[in-house]
Protein backbone atom coordinates (compact mmCIF):
# COMPACT_ATOMS: atom_id res chain seq x y z
CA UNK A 1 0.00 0.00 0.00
CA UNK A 2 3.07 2.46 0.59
CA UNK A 3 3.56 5.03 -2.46
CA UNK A 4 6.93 4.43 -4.30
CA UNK A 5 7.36 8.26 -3.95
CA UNK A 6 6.68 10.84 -2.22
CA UNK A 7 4.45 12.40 -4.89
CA UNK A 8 3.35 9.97 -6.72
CA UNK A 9 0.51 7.81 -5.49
CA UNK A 10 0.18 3.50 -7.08
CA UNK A 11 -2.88 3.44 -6.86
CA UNK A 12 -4.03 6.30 -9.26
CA UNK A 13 -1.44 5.14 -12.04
CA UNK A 14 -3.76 3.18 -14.27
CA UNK A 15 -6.54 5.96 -15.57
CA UNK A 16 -8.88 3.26 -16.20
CA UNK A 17 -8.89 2.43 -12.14
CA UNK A 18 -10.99 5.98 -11.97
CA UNK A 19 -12.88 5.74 -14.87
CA UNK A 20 -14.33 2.84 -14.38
CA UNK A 21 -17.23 3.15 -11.71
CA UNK A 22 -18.31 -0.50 -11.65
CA UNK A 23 -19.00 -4.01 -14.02
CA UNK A 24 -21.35 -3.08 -17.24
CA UNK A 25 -24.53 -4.52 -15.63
CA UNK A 26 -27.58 -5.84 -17.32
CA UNK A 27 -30.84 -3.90 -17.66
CA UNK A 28 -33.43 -4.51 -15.12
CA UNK A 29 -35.50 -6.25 -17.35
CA UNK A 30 -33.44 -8.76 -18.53
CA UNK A 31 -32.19 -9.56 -15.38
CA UNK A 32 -35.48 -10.21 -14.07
CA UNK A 33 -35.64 -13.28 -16.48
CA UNK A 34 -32.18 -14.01 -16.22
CA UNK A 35 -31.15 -14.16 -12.66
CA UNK A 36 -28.99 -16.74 -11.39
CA UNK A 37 -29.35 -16.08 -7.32
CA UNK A 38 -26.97 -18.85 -5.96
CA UNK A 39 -26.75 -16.80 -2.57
CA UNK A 40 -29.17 -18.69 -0.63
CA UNK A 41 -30.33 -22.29 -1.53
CA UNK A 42 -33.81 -22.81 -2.36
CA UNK A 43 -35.06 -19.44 -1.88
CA UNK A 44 -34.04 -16.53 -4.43
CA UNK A 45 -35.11 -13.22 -1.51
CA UNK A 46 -31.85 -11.32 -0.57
CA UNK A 47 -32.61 -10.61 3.32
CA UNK A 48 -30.96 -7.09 4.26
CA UNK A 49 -30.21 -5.51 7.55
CA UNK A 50 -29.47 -2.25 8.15
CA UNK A 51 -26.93 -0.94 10.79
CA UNK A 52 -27.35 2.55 11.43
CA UNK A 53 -31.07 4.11 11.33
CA UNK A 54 -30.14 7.86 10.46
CA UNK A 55 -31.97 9.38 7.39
CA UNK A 56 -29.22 8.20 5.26
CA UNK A 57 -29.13 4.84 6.28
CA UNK A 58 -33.42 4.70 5.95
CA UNK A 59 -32.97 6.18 2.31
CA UNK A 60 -30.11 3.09 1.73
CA UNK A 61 -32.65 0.51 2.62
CA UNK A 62 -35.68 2.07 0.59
CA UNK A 63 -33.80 2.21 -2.48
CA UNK A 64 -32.52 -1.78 -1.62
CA UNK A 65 -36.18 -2.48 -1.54
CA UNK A 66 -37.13 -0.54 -4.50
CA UNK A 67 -35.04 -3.09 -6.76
CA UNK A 68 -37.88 -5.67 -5.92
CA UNK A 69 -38.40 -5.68 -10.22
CA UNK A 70 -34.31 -7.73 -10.18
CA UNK A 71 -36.25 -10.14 -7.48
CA UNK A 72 -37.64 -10.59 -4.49
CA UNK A 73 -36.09 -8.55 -1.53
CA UNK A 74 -37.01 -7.10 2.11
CA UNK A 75 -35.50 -5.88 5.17
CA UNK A 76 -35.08 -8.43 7.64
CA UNK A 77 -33.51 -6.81 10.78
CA UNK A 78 -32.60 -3.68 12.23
CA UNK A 79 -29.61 -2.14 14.13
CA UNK A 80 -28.95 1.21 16.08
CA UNK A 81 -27.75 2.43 19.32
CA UNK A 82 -30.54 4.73 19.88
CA UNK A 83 -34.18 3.09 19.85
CA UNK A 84 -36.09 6.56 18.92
CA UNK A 85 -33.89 6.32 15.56
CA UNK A 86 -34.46 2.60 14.99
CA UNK A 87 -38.43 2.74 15.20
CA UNK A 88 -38.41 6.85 13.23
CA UNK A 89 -36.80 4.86 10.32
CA UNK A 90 -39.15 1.46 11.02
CA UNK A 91 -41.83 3.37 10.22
CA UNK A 92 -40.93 5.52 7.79
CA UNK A 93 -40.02 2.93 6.08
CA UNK A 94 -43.14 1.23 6.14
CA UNK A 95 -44.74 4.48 4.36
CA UNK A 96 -42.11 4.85 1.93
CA UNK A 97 -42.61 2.71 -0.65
CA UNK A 98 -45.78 5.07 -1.59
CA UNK A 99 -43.57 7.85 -2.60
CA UNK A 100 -42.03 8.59 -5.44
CA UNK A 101 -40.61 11.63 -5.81
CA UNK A 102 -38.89 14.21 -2.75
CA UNK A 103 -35.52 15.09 -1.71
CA UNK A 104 -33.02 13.67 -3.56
CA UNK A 105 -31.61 10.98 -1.49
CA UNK A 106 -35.26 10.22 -0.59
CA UNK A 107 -36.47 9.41 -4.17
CA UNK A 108 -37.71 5.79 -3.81
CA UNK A 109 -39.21 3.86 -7.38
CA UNK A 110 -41.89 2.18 -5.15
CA UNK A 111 -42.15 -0.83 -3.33
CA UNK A 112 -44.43 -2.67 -1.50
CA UNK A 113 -44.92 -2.31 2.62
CA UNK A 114 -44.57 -6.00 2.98
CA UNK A 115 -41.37 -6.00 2.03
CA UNK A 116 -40.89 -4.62 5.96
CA UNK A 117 -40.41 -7.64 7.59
CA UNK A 118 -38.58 -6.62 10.69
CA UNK A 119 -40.85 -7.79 14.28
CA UNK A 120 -39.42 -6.73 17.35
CA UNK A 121 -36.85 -9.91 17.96
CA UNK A 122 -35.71 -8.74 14.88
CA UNK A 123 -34.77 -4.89 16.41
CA UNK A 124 -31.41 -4.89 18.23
CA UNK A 125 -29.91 -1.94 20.45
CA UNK A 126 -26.36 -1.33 21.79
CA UNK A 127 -22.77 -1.43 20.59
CA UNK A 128 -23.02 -5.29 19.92
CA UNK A 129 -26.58 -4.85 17.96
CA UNK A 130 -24.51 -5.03 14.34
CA UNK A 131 -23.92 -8.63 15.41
CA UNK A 132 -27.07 -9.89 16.18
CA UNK A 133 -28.12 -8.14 13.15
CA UNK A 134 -26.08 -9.64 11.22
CA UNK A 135 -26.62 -12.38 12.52
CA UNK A 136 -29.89 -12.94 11.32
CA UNK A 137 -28.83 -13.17 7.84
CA UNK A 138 -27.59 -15.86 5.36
CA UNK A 139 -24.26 -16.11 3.70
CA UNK A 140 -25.20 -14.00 0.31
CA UNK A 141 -27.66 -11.53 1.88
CA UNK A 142 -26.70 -7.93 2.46
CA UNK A 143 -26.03 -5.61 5.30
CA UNK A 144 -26.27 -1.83 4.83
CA UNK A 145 -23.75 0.02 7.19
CA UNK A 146 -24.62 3.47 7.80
CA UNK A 147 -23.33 4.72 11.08
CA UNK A 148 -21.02 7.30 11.29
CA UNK A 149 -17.95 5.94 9.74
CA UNK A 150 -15.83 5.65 13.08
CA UNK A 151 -17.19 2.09 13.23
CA UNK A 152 -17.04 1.25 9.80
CA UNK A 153 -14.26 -1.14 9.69
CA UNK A 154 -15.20 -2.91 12.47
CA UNK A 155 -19.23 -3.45 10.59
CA UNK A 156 -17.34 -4.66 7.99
CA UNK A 157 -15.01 -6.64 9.19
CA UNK A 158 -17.83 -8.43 10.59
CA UNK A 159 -20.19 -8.97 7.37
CA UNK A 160 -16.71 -10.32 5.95
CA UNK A 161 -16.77 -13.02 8.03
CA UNK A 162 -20.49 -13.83 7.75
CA UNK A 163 -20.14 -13.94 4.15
CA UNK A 164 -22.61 -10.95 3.44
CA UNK A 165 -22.42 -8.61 0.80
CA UNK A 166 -22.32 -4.99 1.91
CA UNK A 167 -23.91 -1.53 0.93
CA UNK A 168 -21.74 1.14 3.17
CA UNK A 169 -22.25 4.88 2.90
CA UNK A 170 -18.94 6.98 2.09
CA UNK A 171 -17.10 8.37 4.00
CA UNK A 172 -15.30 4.72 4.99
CA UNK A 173 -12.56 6.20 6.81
CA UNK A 174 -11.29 9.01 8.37
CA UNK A 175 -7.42 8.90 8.70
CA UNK A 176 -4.01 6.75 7.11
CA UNK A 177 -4.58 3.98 9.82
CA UNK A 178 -8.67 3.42 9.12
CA UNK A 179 -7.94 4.12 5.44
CA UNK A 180 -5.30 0.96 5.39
CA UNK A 181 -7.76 -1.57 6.99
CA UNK A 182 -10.34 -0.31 4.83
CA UNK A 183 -8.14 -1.69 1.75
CA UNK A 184 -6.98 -4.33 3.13
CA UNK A 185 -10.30 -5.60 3.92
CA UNK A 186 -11.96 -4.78 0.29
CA UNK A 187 -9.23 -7.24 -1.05
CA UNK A 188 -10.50 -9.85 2.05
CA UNK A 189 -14.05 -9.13 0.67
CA UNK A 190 -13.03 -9.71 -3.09
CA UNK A 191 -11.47 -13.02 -2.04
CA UNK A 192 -14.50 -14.28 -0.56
CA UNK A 193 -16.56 -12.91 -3.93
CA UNK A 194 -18.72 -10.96 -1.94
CA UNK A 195 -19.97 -7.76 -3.91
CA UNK A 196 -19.84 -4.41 -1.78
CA UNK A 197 -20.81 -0.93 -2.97
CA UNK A 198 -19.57 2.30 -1.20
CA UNK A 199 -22.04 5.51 -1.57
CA UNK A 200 -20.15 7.27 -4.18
CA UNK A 201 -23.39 7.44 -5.99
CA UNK A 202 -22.33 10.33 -8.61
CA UNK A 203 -20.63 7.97 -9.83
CA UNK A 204 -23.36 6.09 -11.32
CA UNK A 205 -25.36 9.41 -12.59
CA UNK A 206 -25.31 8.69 -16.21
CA UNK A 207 -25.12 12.81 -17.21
CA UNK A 208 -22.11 12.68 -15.36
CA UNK A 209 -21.09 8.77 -17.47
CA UNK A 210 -21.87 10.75 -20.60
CA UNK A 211 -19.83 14.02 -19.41
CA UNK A 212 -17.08 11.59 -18.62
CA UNK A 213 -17.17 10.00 -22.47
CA UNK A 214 -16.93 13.76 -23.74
CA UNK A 215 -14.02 14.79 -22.01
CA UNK A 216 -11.88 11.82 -22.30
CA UNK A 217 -12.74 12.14 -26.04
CA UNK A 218 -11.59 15.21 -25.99
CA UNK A 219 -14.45 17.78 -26.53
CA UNK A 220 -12.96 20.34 -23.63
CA UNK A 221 -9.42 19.49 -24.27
CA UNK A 222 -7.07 18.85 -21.60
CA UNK A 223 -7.94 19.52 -18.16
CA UNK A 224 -6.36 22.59 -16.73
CA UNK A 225 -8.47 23.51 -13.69
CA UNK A 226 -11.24 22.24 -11.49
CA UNK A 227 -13.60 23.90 -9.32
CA UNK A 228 -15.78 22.74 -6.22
CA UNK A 229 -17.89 24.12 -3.96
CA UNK A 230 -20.01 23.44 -1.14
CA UNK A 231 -21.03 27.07 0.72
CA UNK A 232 -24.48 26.04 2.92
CA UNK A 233 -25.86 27.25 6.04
CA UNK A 234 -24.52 26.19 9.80
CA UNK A 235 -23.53 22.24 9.88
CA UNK A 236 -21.83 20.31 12.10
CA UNK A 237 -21.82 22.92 14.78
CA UNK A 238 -22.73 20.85 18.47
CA UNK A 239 -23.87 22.82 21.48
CA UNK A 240 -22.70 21.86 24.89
CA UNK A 241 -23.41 18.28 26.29
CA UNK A 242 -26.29 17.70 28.95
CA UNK A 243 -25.15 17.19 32.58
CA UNK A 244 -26.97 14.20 32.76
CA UNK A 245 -26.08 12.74 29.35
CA UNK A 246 -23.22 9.67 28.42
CA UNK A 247 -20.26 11.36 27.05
CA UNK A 248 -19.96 8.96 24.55
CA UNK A 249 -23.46 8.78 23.37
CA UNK A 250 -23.13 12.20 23.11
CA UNK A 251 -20.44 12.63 20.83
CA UNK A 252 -21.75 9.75 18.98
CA UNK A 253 -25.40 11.46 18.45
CA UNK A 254 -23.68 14.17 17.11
CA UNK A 255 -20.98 12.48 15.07
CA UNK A 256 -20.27 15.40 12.70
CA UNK A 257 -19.05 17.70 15.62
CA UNK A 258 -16.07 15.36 16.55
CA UNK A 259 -13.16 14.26 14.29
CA UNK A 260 -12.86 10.81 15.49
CA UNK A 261 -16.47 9.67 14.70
CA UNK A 262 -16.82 11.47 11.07
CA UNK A 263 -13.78 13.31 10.55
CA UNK A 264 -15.26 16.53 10.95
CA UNK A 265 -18.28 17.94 8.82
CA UNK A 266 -15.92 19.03 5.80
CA UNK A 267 -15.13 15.17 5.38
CA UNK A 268 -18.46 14.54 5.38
CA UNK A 269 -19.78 17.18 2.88
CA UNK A 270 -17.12 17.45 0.27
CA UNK A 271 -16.70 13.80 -0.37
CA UNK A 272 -18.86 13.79 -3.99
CA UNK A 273 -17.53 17.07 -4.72
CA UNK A 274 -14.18 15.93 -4.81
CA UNK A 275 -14.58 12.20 -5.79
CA UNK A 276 -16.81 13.36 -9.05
CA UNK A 277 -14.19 16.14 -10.12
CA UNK A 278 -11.21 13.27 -9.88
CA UNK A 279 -13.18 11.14 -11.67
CA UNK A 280 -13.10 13.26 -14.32
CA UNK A 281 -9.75 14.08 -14.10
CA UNK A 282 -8.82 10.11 -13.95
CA UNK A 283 -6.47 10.59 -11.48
CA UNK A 284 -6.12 11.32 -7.33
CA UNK A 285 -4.51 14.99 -6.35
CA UNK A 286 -0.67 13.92 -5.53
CA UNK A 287 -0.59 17.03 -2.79
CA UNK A 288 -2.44 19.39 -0.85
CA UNK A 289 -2.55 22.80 0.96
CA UNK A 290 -5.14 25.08 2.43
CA UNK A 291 -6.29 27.24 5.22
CA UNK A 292 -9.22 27.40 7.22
CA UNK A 293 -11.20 29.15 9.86
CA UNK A 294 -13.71 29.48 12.81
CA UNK A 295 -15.27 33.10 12.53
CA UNK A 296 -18.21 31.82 14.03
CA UNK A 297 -19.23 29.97 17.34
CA UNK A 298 -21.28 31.10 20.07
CA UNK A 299 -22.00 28.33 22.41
CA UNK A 300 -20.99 25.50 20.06
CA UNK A 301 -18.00 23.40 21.83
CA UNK A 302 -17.27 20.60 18.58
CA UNK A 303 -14.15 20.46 16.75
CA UNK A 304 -15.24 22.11 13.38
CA UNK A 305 -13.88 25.04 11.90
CA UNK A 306 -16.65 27.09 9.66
CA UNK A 307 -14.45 27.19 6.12
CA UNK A 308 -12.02 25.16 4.06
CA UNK A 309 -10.24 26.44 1.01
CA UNK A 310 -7.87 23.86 -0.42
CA UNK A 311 -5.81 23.46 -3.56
CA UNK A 312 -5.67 19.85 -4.54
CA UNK A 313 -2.21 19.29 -7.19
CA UNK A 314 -2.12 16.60 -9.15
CA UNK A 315 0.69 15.09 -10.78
CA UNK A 316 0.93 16.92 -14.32
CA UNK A 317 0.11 19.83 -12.24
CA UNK A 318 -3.25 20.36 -12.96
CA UNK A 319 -5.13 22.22 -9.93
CA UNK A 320 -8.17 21.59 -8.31
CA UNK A 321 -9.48 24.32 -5.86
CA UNK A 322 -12.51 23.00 -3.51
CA UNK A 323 -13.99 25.71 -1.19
CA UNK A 324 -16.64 24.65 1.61
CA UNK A 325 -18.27 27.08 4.10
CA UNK A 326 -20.83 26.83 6.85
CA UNK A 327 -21.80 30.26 7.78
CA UNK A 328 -25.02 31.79 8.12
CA UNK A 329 -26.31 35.04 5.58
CA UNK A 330 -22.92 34.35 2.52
CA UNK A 331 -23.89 33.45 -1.02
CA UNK A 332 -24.24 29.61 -1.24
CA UNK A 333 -23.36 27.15 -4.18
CA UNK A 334 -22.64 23.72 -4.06
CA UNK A 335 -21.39 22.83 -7.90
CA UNK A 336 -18.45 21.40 -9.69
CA UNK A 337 -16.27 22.71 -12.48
CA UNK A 338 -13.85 21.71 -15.12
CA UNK A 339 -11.96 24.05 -17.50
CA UNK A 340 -9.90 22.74 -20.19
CA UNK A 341 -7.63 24.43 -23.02
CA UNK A 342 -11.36 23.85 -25.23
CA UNK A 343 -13.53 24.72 -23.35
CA UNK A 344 -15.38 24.05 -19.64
CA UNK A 345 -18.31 21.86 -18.19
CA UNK A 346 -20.24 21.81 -15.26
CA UNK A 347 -19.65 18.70 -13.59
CA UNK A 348 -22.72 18.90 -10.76
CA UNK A 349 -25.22 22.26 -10.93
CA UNK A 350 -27.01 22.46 -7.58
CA UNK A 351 -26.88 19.44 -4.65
CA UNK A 352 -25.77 15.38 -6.32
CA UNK A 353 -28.62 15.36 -8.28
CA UNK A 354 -29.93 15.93 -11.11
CA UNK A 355 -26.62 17.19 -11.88
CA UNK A 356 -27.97 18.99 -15.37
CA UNK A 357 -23.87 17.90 -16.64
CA UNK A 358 -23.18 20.62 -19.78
CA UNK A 359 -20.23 21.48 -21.88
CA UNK A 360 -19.33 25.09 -22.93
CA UNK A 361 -17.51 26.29 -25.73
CA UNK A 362 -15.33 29.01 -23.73
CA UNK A 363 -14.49 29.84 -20.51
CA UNK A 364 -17.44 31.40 -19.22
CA UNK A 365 -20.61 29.50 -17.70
CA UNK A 366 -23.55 31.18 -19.97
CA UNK A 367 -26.36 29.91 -21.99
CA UNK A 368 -24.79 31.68 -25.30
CA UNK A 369 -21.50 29.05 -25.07
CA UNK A 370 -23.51 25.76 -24.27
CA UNK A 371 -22.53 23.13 -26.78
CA UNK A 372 -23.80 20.44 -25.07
CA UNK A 373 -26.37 19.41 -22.34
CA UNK A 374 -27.49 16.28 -20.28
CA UNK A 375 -31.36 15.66 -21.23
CA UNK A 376 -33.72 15.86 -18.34
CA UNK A 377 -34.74 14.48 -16.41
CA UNK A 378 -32.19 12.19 -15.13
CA UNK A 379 -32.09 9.13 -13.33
CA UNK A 380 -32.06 8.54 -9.33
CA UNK A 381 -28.22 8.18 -8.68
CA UNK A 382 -29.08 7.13 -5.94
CA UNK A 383 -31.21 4.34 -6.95
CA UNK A 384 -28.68 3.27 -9.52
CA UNK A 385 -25.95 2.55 -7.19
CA UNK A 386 -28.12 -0.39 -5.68
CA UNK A 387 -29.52 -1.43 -9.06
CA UNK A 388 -26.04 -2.10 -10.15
CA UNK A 389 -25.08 -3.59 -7.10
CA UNK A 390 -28.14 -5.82 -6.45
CA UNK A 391 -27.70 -6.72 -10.55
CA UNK A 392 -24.14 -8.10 -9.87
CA UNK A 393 -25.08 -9.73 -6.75
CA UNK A 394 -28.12 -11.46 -8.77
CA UNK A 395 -25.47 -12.37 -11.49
CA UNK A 396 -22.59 -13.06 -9.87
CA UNK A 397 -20.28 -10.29 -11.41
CA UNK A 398 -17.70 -8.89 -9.89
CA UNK A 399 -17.86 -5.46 -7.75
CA UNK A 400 -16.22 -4.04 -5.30
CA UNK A 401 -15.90 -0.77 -5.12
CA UNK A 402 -13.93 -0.23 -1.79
CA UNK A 403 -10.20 0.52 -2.69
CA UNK A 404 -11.71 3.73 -4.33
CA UNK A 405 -13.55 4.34 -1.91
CA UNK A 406 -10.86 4.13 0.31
CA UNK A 407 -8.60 6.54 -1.38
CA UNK A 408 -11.37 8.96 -2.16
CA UNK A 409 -11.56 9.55 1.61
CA UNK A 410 -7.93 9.42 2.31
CA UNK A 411 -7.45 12.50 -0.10
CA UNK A 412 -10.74 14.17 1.30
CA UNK A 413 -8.12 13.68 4.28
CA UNK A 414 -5.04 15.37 3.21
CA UNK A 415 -7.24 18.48 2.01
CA UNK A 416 -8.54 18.38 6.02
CA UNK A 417 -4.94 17.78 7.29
CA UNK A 418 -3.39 20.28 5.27
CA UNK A 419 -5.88 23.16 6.65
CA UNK A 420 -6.01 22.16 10.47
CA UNK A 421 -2.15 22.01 10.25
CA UNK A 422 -0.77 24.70 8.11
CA UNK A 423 1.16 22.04 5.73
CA UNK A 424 1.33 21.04 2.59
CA UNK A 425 0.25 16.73 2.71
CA UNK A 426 0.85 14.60 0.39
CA UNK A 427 -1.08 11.47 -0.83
CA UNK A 428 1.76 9.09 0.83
CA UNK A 429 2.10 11.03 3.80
CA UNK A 430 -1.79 10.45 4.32
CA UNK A 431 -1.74 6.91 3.65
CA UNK A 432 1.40 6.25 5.87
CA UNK A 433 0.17 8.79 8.49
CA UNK A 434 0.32 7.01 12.02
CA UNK A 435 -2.60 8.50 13.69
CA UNK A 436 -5.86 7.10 14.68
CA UNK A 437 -8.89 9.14 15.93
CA UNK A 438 -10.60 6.29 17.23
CA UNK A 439 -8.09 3.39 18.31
CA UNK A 440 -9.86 0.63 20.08
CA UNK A 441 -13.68 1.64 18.63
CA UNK A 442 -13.92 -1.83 18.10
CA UNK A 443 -14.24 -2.36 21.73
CA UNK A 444 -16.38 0.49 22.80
CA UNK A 445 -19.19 0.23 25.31
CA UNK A 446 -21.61 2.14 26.64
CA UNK A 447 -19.31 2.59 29.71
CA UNK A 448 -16.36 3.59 27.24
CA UNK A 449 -14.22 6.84 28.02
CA UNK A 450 -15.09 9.11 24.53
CA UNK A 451 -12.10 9.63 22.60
CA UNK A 452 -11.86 13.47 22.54
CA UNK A 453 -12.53 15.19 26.33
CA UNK A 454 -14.08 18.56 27.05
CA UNK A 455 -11.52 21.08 27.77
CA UNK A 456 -11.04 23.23 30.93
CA UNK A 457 -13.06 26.54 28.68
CA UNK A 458 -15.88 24.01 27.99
CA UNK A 459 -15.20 23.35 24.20
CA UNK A 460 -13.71 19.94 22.36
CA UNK A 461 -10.03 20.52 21.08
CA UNK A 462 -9.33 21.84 17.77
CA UNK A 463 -7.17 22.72 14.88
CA UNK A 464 -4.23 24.82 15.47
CA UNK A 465 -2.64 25.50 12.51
CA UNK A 466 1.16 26.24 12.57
CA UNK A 467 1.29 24.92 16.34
CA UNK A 468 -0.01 21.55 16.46
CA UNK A 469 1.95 20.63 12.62
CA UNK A 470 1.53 17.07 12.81
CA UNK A 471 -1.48 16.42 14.27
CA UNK A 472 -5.08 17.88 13.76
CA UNK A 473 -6.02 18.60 17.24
């Protein structure tokens, strides 16, 4: 896994390790009559679970359920530390398959309430309820892990050995240490022909496929520059902890406050802003730098600061600038750019989706230059991702689509080190970096000491550029 230099990462050598986003996959309909399920004997209905109950991890498990037209599927046990989060998503789930439209990680192609087949010995609470989730299911079935990413490799780890295919939502690490096992155990997984998906989902948006065929074929020349932005409202920001209230479950209930459970908010925001824009560059940034700051706080104690500007380097030198603020009242945009010695294309317009990909004949994003334009409307990204995934499962392709995933974290990381350090970080020094937020998380209890501790002035440590240089707080 080490990088042979300094500056120049393996892993992003071969172009076509970027560019491809996953095994050509059947159409639904053919698959339908084609199937060859071979993951449980006798009976042809992928059982999931889902670990983690949040609003992401409810949207995961609707969309698994929506692919009911590959064959027959339902949710068959449920896992979260908190039990108002578990039965929120039970029934919302239940009511879900009606809809058909909303937010766009909500948008769900239908499915029947039946398909919610999860009684109460079926609902497990605590740090060991991943287990007896898991549990429940068959070699072949999948397991959708969606808690903040601190305990991803230890979810993993653990559907590895059951033999269970895995949906996991990105981020699926936070430093060089997480990012390592993370590998390591995708190649485990591929060994044991298990199929797992990571929620990268942009890159199954087929405007952004089709933008992809464009530019490698040439029609904005070569790229020069990249843009990204994500400037939104307050996020991430944690208020002080109740005196009667677990430490732990805390800083767990409000993951995206503290470093060690999500990496901070900016690793959990920007990771399809910059995964999409190095997709289309084909390769991973080979350095980073940036600053940062906390202008505003009031009584909020986490870790965050409220704006990241980074320049991402790659190895022919190309640049890639990626800008994320969380203030109140300032312009907002959340869109990605690419200008090449052609032209320039819009990457993603407004949110993931529908991205509304278009190509411009100059320099200047204007109606008068557009040469080229995605049709609307698109198709659900999101629900894509687990067609594709359920497809190979069905058909016994290969897919695994962690080692990316990996890395796209891992350089979402060295933007994030750079900042709360004042350094410039390279892609090996993030991979080889020694620290760990979060060692021993696979042994956490509810009785657990948290991994950060409140400081004497009330708040959680934080950056310090140019004081702490090799560590983030």
């Amino acid at each position: 896994m080490n990088s042979s230099t300094k500056d120049s990462p393996k892993t992003s050598s071969s172009p076509l390790f970027l560019r491809s986003s996953g095994p050509v996959i059947a159409t639904a309909a053919a698959l339908a009559g084609t199937a060859k399920p071979g993951y449980a004997a006798g009976d042809d209905t992928l059982r999931v679970a889902l670990v983690g109950c949040g609003g992401r991890g409810s949207g995961a498990a609707a969309n698994a359920l929506a692919t009911r037209t590959l064959g027959p599927i339902k949710l068959f046990a449920m896992a979260d530390l908190f039990e108002d989060r578990l039965q929120r998503s039970l029934e919302s789930l239940k009511h879900a398959g009606e809809q058909t439209g909303g937010s766009a990680d909500g948008w769900i192609m239908g499915y029947d309430a039946a398909q919610v087949e999860v009684p109460p010995d079926r609902q497990f609470l605590g740090f060991d309820a991943y287990r007896k989730a898991m549990d429940c299911l068959r070699p072949g079935d999948v397991v959708i892990l969606t808690t903040p990413v601190a305990f991803r490799w230890v979810h993993f780890a653990y559907a590895i050995a059951k033999r269970l295919n895995v949906f996991m939502e990105k981020p699926i690490c936070v430093d060089g240490p997480t990012t390592r096992k993370m590998i390591q155990l995708g190649d485990d997984a591929k060994q044991h022909n298990l199929k797992v998906a990571v929620g990268l989902m942009c890159r199954h948006c087929e405007a952004r496929r089709a933008l992809l065929a464009r530019i490698q074929e040439g029609e904005i020349g070569d790229i020069l520059l990249m843009r990204s932005y994500r400037l939104i409202g307050p996020a991430g920001f944690t208020g002080p902890k109740a005196p009667d209230q677990n430490e732990l479950l805390y800083q767990i209930q409000r993951y995206l406050g503290f470093m060690w459970a999500s990496g901070g908010v900016f690793h959990d925001f920007v990771a399809h802003n910059l995964d999409e824009c190095c997709w289309m560059k084909g390769a991973w940034p080979v350095r980073a730098m940036g600053l940062g700051a906390r202008t505003y706080r009031g009584d909020a104690v986490d870790q965050n600061l409220d704006s990241y500007a980074i320049e991402y380097t790659f190895e022919d030198g190309t640049k890639l600038q990626l800008n994320s603020r969380y203030m109140p009242g300032c312009r907002e945009e959340f869109a990605s750019y690419a200008h090449g010695t052609r032209g320039s294309a819009v990457i993603s317009t407004f949110m993931h989706t529908p991205a509304k990909c278009r190509i411009f004949k100059g320099q200047r994003i204007v109606r008068d230059e557009m040469s080229w334009a995605f049709p609307q409307p698109e198709p659900n990204p999101y629900q894509l991702e687990w067609d594709h995934l359920v497809a190979a499962i069905r058909q016994d392709q290969p897919y695994n689509e962690v080692k990316r995933g990996a890395e796209a974290a891992m350089v979402v990381a060295m933007g994030r080190k750079a900042v709360h350090t004042g350094q410039e970080v390279t892609f090996a020094d993030m991979l080889n970096d020694s620290t760990e937020f979060a060692p021993g998380v696979d042994r956490m209890t509810v009785d657990s000491p948290a991994p950060v501790r409140v400081g004497a002035d009330g708040r959680y440590p934080g950056p310090q550029p140019g004081i702490l240089k090799d560590r983030e707080f």
